[in-house]
Protein backbone atom coordinates (compact mmCIF):
# COMPACT_ATOMS: atom_id res chain seq x y z
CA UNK A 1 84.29 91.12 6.76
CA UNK A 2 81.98 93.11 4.15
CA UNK A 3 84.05 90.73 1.10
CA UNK A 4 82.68 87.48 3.74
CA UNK A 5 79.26 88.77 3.59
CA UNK A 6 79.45 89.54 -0.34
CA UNK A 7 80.85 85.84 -1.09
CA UNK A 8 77.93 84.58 1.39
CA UNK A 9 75.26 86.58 -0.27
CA UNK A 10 76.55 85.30 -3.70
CA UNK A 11 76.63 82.13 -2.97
CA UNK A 12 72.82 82.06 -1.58
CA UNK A 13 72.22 83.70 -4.96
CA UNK A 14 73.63 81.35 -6.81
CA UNK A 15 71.65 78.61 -4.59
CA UNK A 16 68.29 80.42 -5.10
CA UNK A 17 68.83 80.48 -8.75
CA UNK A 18 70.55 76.37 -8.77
CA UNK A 19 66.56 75.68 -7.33
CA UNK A 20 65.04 77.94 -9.33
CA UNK A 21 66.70 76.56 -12.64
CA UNK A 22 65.90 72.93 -11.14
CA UNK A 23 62.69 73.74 -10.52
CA UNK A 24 62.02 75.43 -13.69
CA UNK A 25 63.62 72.47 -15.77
CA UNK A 26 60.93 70.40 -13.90
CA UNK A 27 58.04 71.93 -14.97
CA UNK A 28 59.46 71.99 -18.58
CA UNK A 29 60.17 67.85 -18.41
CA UNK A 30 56.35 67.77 -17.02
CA UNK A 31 54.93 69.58 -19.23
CA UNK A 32 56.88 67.92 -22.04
CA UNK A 33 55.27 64.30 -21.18
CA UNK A 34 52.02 66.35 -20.89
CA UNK A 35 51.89 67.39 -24.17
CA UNK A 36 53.37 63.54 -25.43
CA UNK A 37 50.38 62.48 -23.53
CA UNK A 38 48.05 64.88 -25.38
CA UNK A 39 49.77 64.48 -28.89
CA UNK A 40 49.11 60.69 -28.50
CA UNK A 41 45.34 61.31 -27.37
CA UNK A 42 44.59 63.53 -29.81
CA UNK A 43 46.28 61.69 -32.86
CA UNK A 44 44.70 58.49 -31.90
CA UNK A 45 41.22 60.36 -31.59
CA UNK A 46 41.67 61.48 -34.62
CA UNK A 47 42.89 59.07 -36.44
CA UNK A 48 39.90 56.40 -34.84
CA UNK A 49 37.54 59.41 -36.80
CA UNK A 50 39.15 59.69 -39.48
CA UNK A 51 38.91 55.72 -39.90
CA UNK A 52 35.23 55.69 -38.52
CA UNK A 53 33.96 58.28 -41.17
CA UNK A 54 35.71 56.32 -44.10
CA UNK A 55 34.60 52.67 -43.21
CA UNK A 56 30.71 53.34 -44.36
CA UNK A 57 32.39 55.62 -47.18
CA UNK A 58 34.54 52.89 -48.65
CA UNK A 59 31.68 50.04 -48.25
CA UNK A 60 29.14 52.60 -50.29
CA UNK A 61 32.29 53.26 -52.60
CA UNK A 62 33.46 49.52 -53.28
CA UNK A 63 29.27 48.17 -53.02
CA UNK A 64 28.37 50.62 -56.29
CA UNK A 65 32.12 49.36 -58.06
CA UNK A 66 32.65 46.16 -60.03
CA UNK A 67 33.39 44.97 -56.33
CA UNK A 68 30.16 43.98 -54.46
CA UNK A 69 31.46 44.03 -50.81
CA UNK A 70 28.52 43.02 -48.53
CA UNK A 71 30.86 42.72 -44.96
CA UNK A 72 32.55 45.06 -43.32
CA UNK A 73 35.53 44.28 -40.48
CA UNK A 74 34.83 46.88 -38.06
CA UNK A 75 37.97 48.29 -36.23
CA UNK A 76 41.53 48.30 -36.57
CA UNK A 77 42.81 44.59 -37.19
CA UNK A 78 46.51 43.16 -36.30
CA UNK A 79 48.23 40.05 -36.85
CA UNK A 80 52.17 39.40 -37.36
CA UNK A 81 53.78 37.37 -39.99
CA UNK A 82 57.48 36.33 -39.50
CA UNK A 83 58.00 38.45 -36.58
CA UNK A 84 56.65 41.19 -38.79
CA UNK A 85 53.13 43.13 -37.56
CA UNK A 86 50.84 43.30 -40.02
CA UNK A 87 47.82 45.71 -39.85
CA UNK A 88 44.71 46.69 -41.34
CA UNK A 89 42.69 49.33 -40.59
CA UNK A 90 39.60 48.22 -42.75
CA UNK A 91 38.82 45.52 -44.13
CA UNK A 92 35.81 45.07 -46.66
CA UNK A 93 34.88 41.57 -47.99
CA UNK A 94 32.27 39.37 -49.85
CA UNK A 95 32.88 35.93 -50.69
CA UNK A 96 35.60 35.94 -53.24
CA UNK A 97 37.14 39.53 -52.48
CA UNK A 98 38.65 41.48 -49.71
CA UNK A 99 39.76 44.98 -50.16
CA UNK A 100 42.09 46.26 -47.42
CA UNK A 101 42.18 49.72 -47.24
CA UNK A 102 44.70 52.02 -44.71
CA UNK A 103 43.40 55.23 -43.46
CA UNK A 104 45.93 58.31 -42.97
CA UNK A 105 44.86 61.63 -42.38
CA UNK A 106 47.48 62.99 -44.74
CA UNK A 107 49.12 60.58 -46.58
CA UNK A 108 52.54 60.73 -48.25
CA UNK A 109 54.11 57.73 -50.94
CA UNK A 110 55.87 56.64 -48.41
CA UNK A 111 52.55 55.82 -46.65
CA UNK A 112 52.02 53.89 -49.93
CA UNK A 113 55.08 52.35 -50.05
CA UNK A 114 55.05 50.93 -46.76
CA UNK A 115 51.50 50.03 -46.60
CA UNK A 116 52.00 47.75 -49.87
CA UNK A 117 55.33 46.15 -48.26
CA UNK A 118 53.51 45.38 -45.26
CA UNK A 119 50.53 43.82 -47.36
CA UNK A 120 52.59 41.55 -48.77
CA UNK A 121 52.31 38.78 -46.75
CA UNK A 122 48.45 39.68 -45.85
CA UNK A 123 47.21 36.05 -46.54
CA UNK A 124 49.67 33.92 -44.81
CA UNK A 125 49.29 36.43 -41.58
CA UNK A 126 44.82 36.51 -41.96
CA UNK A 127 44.54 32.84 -42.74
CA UNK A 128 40.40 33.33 -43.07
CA UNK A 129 41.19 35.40 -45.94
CA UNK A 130 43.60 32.94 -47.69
CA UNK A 131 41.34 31.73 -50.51
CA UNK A 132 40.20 35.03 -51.66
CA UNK A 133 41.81 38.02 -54.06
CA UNK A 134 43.16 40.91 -52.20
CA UNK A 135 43.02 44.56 -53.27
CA UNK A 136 44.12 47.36 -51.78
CA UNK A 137 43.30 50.73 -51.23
CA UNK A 138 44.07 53.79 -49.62
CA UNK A 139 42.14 56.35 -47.69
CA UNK A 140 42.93 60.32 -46.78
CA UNK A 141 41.92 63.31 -46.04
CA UNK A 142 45.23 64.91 -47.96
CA UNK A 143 47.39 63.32 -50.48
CA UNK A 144 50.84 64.96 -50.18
CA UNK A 145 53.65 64.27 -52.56
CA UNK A 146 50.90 63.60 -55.11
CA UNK A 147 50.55 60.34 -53.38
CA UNK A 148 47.14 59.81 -54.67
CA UNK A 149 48.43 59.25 -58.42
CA UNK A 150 51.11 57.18 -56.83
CA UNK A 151 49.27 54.64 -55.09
CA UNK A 152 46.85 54.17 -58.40
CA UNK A 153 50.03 53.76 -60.25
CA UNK A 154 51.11 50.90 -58.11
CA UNK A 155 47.13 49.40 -58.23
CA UNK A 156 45.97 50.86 -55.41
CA UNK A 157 42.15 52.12 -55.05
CA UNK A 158 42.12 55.90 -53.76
CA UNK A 159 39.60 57.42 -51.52
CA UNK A 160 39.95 61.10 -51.11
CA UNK A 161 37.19 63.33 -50.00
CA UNK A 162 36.03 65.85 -51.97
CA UNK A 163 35.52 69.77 -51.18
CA UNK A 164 32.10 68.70 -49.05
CA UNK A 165 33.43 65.68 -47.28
CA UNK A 166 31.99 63.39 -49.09
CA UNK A 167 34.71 60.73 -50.18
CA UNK A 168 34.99 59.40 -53.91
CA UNK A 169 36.70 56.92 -55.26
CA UNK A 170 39.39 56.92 -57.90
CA UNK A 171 39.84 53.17 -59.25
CA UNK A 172 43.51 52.23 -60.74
CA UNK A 173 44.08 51.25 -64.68
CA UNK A 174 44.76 47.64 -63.36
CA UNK A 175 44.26 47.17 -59.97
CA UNK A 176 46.61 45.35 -57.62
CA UNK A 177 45.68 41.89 -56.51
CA UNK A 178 47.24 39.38 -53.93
């Protein structure tokens, strides 16, 4: 009788802790999308300031270079191209120039890499800028990987703020066109 009532009282243990685990692995699946939810909120906040405070930086920047830019896209701009999406977060123009420029908080060569693959077929996916020469640039608050030097190697502008916030830009030997 008493090894009965031991096996019973087990196996209502063991059922208190099954719920308990169950519940526990509940809260730790909600709390995982939570945090997903937040990540994404919070990376897309930042990333819409990041691209907000270097839109009036870059159009100061480009307006005082050799390229007079006197329009400014506002807001993140997508289009695809042979089932490809294409997408620029800036876009700075006047009437022969356009200089696209992608914002990353920290950005890495592959950043650079990819952004100038995807660029390649800018004109045929933005038709109204078909007529005009394309340059690019890139925009940061970090360069990792020394990806600053490698996106002026490959003709890239570079916008990189400096120890007050203030971005500058760093103009490349020969600058890529499209």
């Amino acid at each position: 009788m008493r090894f009965e009532q031991s096996a019973l009282e087990r196996k209502e243990s063991r059922e208190k802790i099954d719920d308990f685990i169950s519940f526990v692995k509940q809260n730790i699946r909600e709390s995982r999308d939570s945090i997903r939810k937040l990540e994404n909120l919070f990376s897309t906040q930042w990333g819409k300031l990041i691209e907000a405070l270097s839109q009036p930086a870059a159009l100061k920047l480009f307006r005082d270079s050799d390229i007079h830019i006197d329009h400014i896209y506002e807001g993140c701009r997508k289009a695809v191209y042979d089932e490809h999406a294409i997408e620029a977060d800036v876009i700075l123009c006047n009437k022969t120039d356009v200089v696209v420029v992608e914002v990353k908080t920290t950005c890495t060569n592959e950043h650079v890499q990819h952004f100038t693959q995807q660029m390649e077929h800018f004109k045929e996916a933005f038709a109204e800028f078909r007529d005009k020469r394309v340059y690019l640039a890139m925009a940061a608050i970090k360069y990792n990987e020394h990806s600053d030097k490698y996106a002026l190697k490959k003709g890239l502008f570079v916008l990189k703020t400096s120890g007050d916030g203030v971005f500058t830009l760093d103009k490349p030997k020969v600058p890529m066109t499209k």
